[in-house]
C-alpha atoms as a PDB file:
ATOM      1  CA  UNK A   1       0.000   0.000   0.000  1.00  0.00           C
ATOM      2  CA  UNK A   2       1.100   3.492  -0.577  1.00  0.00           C
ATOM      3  CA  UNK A   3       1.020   6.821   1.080  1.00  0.00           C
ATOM      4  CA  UNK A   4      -1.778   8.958  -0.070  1.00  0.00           C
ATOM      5  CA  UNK A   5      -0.695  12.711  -0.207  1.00  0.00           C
ATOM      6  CA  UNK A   6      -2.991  15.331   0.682  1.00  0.00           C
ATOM      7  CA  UNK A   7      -4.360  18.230  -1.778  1.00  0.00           C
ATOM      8  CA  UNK A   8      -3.382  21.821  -0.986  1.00  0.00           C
ATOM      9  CA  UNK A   9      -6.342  22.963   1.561  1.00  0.00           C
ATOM     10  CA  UNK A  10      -7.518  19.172   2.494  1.00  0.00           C
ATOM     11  CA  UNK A  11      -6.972  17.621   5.775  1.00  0.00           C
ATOM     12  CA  UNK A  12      -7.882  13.731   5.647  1.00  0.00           C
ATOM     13  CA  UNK A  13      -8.623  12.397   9.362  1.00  0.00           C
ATOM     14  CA  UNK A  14      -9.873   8.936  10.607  1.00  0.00           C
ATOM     15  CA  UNK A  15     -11.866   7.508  13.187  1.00  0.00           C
ATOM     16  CA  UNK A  16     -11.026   4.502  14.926  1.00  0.00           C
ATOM     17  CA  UNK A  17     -13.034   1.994  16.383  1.00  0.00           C
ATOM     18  CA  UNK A  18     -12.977  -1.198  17.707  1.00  0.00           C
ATOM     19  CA  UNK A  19     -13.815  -4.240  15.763  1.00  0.00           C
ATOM     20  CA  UNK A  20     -16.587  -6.283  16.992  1.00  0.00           C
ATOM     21  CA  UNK A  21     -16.242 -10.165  17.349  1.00  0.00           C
ATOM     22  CA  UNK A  22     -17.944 -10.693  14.252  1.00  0.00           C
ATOM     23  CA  UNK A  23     -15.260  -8.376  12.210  1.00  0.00           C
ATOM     24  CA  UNK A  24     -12.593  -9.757  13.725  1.00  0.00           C
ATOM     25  CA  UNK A  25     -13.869 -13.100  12.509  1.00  0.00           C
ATOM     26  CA  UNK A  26     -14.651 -12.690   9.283  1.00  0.00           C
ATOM     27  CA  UNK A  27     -11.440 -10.727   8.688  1.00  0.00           C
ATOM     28  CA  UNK A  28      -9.230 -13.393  10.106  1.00  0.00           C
ATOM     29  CA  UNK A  29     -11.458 -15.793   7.340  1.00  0.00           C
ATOM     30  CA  UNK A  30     -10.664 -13.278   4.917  1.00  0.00           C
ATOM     31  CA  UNK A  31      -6.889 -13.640   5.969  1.00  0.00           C
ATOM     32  CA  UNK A  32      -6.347 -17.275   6.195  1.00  0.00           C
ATOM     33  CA  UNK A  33      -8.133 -17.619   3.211  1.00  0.00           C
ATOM     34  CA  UNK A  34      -5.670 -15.432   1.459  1.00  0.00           C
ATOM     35  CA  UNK A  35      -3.063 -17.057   3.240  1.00  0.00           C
ATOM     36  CA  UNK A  36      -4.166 -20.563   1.794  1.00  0.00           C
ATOM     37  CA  UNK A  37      -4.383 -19.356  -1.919  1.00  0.00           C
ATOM     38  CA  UNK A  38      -1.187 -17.563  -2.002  1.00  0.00           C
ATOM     39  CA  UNK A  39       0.332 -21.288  -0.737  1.00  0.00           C
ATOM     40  CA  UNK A  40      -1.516 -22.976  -3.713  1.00  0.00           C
ATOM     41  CA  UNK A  41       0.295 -20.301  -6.501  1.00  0.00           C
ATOM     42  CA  UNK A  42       3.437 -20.741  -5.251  1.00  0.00           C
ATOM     43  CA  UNK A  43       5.439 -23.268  -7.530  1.00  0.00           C
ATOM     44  CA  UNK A  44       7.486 -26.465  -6.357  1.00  0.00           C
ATOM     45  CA  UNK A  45      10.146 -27.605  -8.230  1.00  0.00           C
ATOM     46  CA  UNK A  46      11.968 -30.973  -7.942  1.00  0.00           C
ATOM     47  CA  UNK A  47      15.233 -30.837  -5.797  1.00  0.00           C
ATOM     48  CA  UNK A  48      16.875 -32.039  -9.072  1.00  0.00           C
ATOM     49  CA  UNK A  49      15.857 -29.133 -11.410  1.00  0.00           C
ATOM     50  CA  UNK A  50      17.273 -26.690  -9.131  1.00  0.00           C
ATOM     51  CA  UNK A  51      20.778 -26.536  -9.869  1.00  0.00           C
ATOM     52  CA  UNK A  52      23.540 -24.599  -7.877  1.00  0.00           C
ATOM     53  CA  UNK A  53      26.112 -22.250  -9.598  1.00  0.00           C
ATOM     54  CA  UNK A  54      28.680 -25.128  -9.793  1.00  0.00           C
ATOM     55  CA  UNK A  55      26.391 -27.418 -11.519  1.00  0.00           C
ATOM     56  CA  UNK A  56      25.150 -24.812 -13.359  1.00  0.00           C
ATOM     57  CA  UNK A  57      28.084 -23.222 -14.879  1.00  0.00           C
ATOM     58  CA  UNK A  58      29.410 -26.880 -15.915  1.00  0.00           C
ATOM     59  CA  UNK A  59      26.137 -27.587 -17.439  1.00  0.00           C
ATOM     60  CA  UNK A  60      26.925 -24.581 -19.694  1.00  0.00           C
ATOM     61  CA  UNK A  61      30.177 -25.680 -20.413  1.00  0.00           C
ATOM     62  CA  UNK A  62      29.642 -28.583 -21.465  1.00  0.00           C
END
């Protein structure tokens, strides 16, 4: 997220509150939901196809 600036003249204030047990479930949901696809996207690759910089530099060599 980025900072939002402020027009000339404008003074942006908030109001806090306190969540209510209902919001703080659902956005814990929301969360762990997130959470869980973000897990699914990333990709796995077999231990073999991940080569270090010494196999990697005699692989081009060759």
């Amino acid at each position: 997220m980025g900072l939002i600036k402020e027009p000339a003249g404008v003074d942006f204030t908030t109001i806090s509150r306190t969540w209510t047990a209902k919001e703080e479930k659902e956005f814990s949901k929301l969360i762990r939901e997130q959470k869980e696809m973000r897990k699914k996207k990333q990709m796995h690759f077999p231990v073999n196809l991940v080569a270090s910089k010494h196999n990697h530099i005699s692989t081009l060599n060759n």
